[in-house]
N, C-alpha and C. Protein backbone atom coordinates (compact mmCIF):
# COMPACT_ATOMS: atom_id res chain seq x y z
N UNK A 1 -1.77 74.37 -42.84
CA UNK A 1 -0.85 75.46 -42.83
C UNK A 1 -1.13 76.41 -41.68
N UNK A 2 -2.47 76.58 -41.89
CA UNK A 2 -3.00 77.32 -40.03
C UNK A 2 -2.57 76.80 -39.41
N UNK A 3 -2.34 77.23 -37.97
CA UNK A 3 -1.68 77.03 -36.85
C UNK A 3 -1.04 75.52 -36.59
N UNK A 4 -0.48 75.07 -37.46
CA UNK A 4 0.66 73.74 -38.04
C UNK A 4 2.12 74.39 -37.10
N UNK A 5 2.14 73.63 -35.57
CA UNK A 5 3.49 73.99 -35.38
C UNK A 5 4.80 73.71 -36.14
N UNK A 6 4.20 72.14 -36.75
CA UNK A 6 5.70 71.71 -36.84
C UNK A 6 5.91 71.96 -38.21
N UNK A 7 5.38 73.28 -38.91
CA UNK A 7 5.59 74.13 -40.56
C UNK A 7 6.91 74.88 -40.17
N UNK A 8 7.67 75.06 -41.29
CA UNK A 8 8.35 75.85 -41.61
C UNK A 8 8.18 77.06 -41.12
N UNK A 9 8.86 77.86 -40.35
CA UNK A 9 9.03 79.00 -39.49
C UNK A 9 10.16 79.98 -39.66
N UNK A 10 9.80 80.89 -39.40
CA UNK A 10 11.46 81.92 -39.02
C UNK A 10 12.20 80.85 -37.97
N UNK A 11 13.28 81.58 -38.00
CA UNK A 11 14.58 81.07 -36.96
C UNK A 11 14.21 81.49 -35.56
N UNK A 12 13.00 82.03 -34.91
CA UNK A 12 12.59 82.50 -33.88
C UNK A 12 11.69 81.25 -33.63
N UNK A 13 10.60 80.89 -34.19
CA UNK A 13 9.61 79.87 -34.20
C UNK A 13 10.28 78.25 -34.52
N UNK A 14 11.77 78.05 -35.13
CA UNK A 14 12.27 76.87 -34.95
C UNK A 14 12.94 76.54 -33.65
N UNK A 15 13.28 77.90 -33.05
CA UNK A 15 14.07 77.47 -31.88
C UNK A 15 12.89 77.18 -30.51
N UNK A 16 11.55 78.08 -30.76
CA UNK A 16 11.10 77.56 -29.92
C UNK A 16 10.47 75.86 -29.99
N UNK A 17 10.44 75.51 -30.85
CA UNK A 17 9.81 74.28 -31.54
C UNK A 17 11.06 73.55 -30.51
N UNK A 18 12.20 73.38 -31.06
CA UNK A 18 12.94 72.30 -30.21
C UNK A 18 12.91 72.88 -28.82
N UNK A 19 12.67 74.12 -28.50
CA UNK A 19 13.17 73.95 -27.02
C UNK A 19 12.02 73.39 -26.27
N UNK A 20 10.34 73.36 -27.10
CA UNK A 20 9.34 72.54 -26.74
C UNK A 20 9.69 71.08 -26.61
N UNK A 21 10.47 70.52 -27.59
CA UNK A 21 10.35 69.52 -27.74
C UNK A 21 11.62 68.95 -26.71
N UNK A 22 12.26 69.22 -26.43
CA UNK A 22 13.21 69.52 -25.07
C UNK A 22 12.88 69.26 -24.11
N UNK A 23 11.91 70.67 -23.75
CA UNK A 23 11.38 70.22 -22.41
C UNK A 23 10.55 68.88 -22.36
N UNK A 24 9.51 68.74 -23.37
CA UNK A 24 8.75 67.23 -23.42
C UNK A 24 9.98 66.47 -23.31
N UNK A 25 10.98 65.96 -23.69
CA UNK A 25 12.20 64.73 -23.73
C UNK A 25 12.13 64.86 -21.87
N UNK A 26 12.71 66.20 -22.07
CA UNK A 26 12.65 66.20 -20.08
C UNK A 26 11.97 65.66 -19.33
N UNK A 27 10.65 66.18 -19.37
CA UNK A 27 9.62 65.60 -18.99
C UNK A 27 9.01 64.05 -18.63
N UNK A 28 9.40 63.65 -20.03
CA UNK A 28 9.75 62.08 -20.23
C UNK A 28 10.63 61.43 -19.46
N UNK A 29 11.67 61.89 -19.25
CA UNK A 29 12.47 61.56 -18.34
C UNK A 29 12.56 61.52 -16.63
N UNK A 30 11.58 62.67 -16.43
CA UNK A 30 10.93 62.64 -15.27
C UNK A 30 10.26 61.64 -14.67
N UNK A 31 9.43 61.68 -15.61
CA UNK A 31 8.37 60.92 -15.43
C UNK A 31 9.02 59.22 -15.22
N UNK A 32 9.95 58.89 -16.29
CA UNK A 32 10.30 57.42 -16.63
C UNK A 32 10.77 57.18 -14.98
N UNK A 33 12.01 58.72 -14.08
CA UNK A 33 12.62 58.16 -12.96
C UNK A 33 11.70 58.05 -12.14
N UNK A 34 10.69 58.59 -12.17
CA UNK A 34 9.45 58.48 -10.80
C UNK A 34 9.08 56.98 -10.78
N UNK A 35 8.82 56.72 -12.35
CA UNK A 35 7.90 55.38 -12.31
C UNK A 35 8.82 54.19 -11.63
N UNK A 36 10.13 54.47 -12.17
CA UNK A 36 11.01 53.74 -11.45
C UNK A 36 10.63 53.48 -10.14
N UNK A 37 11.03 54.22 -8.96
CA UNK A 37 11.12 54.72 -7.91
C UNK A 37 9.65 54.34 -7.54
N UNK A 38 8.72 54.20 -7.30
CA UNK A 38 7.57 54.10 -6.86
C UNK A 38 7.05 52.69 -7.27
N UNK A 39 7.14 52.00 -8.67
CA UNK A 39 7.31 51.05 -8.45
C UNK A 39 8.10 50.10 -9.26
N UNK A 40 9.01 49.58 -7.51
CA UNK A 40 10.07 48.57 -7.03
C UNK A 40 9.34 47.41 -6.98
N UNK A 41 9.55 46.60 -7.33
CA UNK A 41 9.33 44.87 -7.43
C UNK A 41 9.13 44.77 -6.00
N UNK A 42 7.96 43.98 -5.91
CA UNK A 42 7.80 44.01 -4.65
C UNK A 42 8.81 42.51 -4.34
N UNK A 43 9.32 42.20 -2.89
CA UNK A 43 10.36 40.99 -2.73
C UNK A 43 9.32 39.75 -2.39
N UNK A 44 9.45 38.72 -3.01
CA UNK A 44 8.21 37.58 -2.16
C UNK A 44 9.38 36.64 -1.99
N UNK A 45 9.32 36.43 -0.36
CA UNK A 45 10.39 35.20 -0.24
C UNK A 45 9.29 34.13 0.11
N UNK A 46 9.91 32.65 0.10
CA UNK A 46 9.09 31.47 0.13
C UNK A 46 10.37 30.90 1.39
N UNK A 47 9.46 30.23 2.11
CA UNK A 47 10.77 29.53 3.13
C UNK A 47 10.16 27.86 2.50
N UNK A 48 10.23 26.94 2.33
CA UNK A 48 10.37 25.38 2.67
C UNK A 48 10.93 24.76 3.85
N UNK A 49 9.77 24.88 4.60
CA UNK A 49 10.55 23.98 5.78
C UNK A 49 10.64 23.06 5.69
N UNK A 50 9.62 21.64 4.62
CA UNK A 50 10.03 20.42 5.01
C UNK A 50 10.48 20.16 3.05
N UNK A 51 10.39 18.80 2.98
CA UNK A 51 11.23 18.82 1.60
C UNK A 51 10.21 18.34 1.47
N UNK A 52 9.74 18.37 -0.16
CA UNK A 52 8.53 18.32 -0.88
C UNK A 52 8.44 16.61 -1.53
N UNK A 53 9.34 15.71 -1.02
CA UNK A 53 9.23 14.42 -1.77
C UNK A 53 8.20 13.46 -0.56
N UNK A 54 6.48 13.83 -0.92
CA UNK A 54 5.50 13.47 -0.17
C UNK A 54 5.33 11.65 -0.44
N UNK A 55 6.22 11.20 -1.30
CA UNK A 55 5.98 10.08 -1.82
C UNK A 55 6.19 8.74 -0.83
N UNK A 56 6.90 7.45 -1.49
CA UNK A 56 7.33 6.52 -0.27
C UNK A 56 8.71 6.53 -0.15
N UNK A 57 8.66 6.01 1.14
CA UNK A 57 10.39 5.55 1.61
C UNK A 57 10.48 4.33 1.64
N UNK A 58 11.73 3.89 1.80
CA UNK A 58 11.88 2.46 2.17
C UNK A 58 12.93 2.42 3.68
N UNK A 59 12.18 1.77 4.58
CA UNK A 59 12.66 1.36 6.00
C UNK A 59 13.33 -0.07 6.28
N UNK A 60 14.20 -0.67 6.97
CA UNK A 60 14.45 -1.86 7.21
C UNK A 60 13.90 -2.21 8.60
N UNK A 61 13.07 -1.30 9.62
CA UNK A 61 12.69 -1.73 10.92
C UNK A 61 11.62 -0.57 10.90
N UNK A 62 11.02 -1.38 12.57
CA UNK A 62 9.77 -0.59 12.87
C UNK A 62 10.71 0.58 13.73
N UNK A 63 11.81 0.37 13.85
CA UNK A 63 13.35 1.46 14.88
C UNK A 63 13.17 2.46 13.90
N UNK A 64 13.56 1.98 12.50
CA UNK A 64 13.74 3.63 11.63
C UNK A 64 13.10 3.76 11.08
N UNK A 65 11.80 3.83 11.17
CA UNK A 65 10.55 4.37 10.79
C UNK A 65 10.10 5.46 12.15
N UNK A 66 10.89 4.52 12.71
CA UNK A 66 10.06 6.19 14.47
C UNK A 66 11.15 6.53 14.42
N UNK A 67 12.16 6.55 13.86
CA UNK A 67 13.47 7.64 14.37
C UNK A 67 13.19 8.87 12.75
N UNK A 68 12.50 7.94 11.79
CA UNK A 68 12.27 9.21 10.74
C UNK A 68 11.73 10.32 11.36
N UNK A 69 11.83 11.86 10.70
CA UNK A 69 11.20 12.90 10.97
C UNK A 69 9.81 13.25 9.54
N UNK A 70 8.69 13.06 9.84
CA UNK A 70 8.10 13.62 8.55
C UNK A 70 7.05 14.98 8.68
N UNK A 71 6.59 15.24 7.73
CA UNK A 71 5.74 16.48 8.41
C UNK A 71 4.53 16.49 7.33
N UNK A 72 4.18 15.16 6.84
CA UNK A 72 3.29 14.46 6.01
C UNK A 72 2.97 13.01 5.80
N UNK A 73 1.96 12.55 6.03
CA UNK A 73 1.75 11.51 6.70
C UNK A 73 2.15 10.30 5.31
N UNK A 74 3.39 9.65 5.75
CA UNK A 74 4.12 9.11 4.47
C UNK A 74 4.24 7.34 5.12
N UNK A 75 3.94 6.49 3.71
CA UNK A 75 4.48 5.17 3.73
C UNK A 75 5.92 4.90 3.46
N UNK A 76 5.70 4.17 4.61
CA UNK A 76 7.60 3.22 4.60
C UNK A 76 7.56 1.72 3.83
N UNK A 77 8.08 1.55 2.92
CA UNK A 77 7.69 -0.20 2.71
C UNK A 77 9.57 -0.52 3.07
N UNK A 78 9.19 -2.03 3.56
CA UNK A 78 10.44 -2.60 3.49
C UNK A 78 10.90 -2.99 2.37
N UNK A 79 12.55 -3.40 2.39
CA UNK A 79 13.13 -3.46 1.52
C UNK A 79 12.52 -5.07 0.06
N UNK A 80 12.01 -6.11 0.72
CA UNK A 80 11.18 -6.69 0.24
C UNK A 80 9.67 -6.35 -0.10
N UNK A 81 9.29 -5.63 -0.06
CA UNK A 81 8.07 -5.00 -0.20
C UNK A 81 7.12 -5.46 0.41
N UNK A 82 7.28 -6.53 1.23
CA UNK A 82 6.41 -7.72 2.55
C UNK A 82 5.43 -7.09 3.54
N UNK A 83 5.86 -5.72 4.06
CA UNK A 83 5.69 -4.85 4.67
C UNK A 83 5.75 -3.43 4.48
N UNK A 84 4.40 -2.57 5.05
CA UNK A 84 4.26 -1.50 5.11
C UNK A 84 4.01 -0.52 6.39
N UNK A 85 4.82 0.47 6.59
CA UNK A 85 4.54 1.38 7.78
C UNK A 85 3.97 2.72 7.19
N UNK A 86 2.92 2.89 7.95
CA UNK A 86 2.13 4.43 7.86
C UNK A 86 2.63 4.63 9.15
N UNK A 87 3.18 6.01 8.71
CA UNK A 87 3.52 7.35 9.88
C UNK A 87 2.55 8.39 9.90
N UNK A 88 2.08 8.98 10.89
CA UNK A 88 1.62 10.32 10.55
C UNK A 88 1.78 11.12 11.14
N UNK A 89 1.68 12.45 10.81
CA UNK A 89 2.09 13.47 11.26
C UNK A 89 2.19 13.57 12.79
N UNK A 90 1.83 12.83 13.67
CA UNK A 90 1.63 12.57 15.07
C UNK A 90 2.67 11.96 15.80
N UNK A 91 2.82 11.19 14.75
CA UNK A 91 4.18 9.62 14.85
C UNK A 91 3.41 8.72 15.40
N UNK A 92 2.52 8.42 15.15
CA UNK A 92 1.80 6.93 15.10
C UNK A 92 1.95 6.11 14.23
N UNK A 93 2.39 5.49 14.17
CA UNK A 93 2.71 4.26 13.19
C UNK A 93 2.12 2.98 13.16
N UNK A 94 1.05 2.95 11.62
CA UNK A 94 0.56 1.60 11.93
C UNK A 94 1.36 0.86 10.96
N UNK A 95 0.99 -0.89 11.06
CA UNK A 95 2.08 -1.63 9.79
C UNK A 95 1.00 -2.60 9.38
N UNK A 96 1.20 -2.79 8.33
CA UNK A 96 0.59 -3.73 7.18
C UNK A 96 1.55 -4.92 6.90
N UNK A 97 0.92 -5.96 6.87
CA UNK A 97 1.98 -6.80 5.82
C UNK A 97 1.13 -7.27 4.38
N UNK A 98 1.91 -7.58 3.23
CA UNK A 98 1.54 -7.37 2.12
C UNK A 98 1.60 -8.67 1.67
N UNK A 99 1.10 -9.02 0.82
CA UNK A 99 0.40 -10.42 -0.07
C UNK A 99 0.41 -9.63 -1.54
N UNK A 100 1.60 -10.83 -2.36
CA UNK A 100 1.26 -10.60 -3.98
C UNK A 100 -0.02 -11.06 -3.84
N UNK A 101 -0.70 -10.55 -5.15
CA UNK A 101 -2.16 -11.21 -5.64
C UNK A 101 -1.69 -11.77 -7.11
N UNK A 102 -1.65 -13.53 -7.36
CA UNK A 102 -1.52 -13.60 -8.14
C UNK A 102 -3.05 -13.66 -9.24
N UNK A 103 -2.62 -13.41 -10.39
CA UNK A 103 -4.22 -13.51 -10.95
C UNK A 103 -4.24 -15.49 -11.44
N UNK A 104 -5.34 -15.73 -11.37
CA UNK A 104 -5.42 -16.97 -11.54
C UNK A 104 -6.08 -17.42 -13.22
N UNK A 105 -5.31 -18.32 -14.03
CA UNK A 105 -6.92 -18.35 -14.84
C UNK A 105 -7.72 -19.75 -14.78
N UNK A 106 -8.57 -20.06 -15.26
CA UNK A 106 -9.73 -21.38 -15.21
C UNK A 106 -8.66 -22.54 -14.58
N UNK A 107 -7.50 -22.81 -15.48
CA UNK A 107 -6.64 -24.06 -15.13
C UNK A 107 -6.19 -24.17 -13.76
N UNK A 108 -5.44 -23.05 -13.43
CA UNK A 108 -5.48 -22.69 -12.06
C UNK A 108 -6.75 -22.65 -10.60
N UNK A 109 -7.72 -22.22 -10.99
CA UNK A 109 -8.73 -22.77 -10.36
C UNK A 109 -9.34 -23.78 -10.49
N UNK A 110 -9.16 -24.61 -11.20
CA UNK A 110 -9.51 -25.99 -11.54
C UNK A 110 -8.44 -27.13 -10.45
N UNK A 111 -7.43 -27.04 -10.80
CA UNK A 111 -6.44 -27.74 -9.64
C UNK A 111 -6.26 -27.07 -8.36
N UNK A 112 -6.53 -25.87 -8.10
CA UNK A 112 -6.85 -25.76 -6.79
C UNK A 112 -8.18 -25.97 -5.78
N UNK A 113 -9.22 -26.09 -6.58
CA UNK A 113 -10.37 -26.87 -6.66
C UNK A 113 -10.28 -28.19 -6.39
N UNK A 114 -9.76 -28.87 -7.43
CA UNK A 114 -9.05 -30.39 -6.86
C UNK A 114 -8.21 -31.21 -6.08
N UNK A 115 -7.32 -29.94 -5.54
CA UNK A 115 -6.61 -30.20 -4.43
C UNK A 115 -7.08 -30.01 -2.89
N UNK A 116 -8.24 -29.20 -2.95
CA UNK A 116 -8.53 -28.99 -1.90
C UNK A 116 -10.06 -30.60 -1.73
N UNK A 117 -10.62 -31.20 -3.18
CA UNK A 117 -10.99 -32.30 -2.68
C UNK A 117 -10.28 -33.35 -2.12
N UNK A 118 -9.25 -33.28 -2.59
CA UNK A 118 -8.48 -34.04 -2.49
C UNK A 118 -8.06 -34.35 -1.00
N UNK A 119 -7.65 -33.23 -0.59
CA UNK A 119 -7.44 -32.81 1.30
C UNK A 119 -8.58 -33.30 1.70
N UNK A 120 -10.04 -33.17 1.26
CA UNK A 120 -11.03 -33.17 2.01
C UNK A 120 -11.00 -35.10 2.03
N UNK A 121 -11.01 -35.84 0.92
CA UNK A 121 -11.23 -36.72 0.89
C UNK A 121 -10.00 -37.77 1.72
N UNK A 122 -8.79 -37.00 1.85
CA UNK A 122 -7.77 -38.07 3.05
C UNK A 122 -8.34 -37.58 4.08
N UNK A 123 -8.73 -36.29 4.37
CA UNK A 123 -9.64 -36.38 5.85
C UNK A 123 -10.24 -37.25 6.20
N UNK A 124 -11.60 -37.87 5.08
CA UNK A 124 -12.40 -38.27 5.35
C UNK A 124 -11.82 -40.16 5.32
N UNK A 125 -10.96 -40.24 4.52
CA UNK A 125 -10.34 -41.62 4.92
C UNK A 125 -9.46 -41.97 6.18
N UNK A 126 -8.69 -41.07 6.78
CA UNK A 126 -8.57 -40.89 8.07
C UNK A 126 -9.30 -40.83 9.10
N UNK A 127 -10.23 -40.69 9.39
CA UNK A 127 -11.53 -40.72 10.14
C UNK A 127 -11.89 -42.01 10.06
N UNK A 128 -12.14 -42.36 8.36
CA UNK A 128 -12.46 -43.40 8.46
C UNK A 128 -11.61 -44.80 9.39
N UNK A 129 -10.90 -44.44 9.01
CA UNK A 129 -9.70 -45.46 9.41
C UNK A 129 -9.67 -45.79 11.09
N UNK A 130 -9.53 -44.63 11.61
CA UNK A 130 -9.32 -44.00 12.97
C UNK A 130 -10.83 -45.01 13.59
N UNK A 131 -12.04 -44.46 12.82
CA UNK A 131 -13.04 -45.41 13.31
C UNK A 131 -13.28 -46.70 13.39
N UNK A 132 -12.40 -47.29 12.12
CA UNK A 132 -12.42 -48.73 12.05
C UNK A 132 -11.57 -49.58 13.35
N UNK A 133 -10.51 -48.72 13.67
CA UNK A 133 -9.31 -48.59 14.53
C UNK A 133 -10.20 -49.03 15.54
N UNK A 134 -11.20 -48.28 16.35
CA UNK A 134 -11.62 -47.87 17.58
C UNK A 134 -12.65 -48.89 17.82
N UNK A 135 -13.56 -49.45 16.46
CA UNK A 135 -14.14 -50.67 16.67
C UNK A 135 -13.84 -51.98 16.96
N UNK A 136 -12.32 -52.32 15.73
CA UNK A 136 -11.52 -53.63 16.28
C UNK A 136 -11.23 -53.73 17.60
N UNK A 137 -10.88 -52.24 18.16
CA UNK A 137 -10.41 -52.50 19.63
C UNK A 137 -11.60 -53.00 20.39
N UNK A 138 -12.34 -52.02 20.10
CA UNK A 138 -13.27 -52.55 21.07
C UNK A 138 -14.30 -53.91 21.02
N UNK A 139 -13.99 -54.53 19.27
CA UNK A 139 -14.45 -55.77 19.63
C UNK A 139 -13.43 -57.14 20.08
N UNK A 140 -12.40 -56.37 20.10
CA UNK A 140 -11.56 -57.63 20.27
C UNK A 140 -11.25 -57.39 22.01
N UNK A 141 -11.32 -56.24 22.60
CA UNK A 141 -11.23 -56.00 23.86
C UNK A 141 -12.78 -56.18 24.95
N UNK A 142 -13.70 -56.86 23.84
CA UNK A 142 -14.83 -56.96 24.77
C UNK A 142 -15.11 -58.83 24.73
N UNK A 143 -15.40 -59.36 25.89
CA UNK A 143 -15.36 -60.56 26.12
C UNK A 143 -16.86 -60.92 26.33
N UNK A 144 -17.22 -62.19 25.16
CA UNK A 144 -18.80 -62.31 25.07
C UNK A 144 -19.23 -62.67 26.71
N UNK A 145 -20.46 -62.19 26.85
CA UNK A 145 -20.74 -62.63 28.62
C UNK A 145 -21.78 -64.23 28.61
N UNK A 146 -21.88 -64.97 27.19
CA UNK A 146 -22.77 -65.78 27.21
C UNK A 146 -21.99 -67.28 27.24
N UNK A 147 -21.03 -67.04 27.17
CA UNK A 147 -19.75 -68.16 26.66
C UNK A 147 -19.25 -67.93 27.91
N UNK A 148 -19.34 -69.46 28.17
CA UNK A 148 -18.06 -69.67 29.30
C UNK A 148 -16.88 -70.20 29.06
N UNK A 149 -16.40 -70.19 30.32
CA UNK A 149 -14.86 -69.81 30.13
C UNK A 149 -14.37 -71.10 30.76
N UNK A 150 -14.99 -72.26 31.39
CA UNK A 150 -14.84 -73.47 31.36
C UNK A 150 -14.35 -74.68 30.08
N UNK A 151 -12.91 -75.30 30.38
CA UNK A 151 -11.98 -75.84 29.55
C UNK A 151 -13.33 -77.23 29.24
N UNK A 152 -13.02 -77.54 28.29
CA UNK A 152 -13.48 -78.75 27.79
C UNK A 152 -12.16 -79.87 27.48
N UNK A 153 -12.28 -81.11 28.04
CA UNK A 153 -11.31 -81.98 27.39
C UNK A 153 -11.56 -81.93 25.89
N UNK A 154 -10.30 -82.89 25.44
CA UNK A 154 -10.32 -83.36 24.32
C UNK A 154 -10.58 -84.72 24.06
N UNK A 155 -11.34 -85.53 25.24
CA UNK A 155 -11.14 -86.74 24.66
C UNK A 155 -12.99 -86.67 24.50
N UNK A 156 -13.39 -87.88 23.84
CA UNK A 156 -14.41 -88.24 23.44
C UNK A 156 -15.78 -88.89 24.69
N UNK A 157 -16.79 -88.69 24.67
CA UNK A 157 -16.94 -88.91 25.94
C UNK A 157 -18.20 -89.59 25.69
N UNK A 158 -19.25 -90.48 26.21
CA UNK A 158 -20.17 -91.30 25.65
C UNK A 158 -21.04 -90.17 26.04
N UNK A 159 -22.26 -90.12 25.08
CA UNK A 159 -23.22 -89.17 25.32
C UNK A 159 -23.89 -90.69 25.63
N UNK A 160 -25.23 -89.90 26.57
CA UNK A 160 -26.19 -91.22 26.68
C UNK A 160 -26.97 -91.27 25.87
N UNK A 161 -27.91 -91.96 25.19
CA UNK A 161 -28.44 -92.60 24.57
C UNK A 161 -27.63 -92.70 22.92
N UNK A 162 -26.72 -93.23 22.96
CA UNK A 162 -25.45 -93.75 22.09
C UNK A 162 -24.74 -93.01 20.93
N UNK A 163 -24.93 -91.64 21.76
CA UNK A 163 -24.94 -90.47 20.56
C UNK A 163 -23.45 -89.66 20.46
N UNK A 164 -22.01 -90.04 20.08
CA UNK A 164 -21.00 -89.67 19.74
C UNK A 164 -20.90 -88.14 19.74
């Protein structure tokens, strides 16, 4: 009840009560336009100069892969996926060519195992052959040097001491 502004008063002590409470609203209001005004959102602009899809392209030549523009060092694959171009930021361009990997299992390495004896072993019968080749020639192209080459008749001729 002691000094309790907001008690019951004469009509002198209510009017000052609101015109306190007045000026505080005012006040408030002051205050709210300053805060405004002082602080403004600050502006943040962003520029993008290049476009953000760092991923792959697909090229049909080593022509439009150097006529691309990039500004991140990006793969080109061709339209078969056979081939790959790295660009980089420089414009150097190197190229790859590409190989599926198939996975193999036991059966598969088993006949490729056997096919490659297989290769090995017509090699080795070819050779063979080739050598047998090179011997007939040369025994049928070499003439004994102990045998002469003097004709013999055919008729019968008396050996001496009465020996047919």
């Amino acid at each position: 009840m002691y000094n309790n502004p907001y008690q019951m008063q004469p009509a002198y002590g209510q009017q000052n009560l609101n015109d306190r409470i007045d000026s505080q609203i005012a006040q408030l209001q002051q205050m709210k336009e300053q805060f405004k005004t002082s602080h403004q959102p600050s502006i943040n602009q962003t520029f993008q100069l290049a476009p953000n899809n760092a991923g792959i392209k697909y090229a049909n030549s080593y022509d439009e892969v150097n006529r691309e523009t990039i500004y991140v060092d990006t793969p080109f694959f061709s339209n078969d996926l056979s081939i790959v171009w790295i660009k980089n930021v420089k414009g150097e361009i190197r190229s790859y060519e590409l190989n599926e990997i198939i996975a193999k299992d036991n059966k598969d390495l088993m006949i490729e195992n056997l096919q490659l004896q297989i290769k090995e072993l017509r090699k080795e019968i070819k050779n063979a052959n080739t050598n047998n080749e090179f011997i007939n020639d040369a025994v049928e192209n070499e003439k004994p040097t102990n045998v002469s080459n003097v004709r013999k008749s055919t008729t019968k001729q008396k050996q001496p001491n009465g020996i047919i």
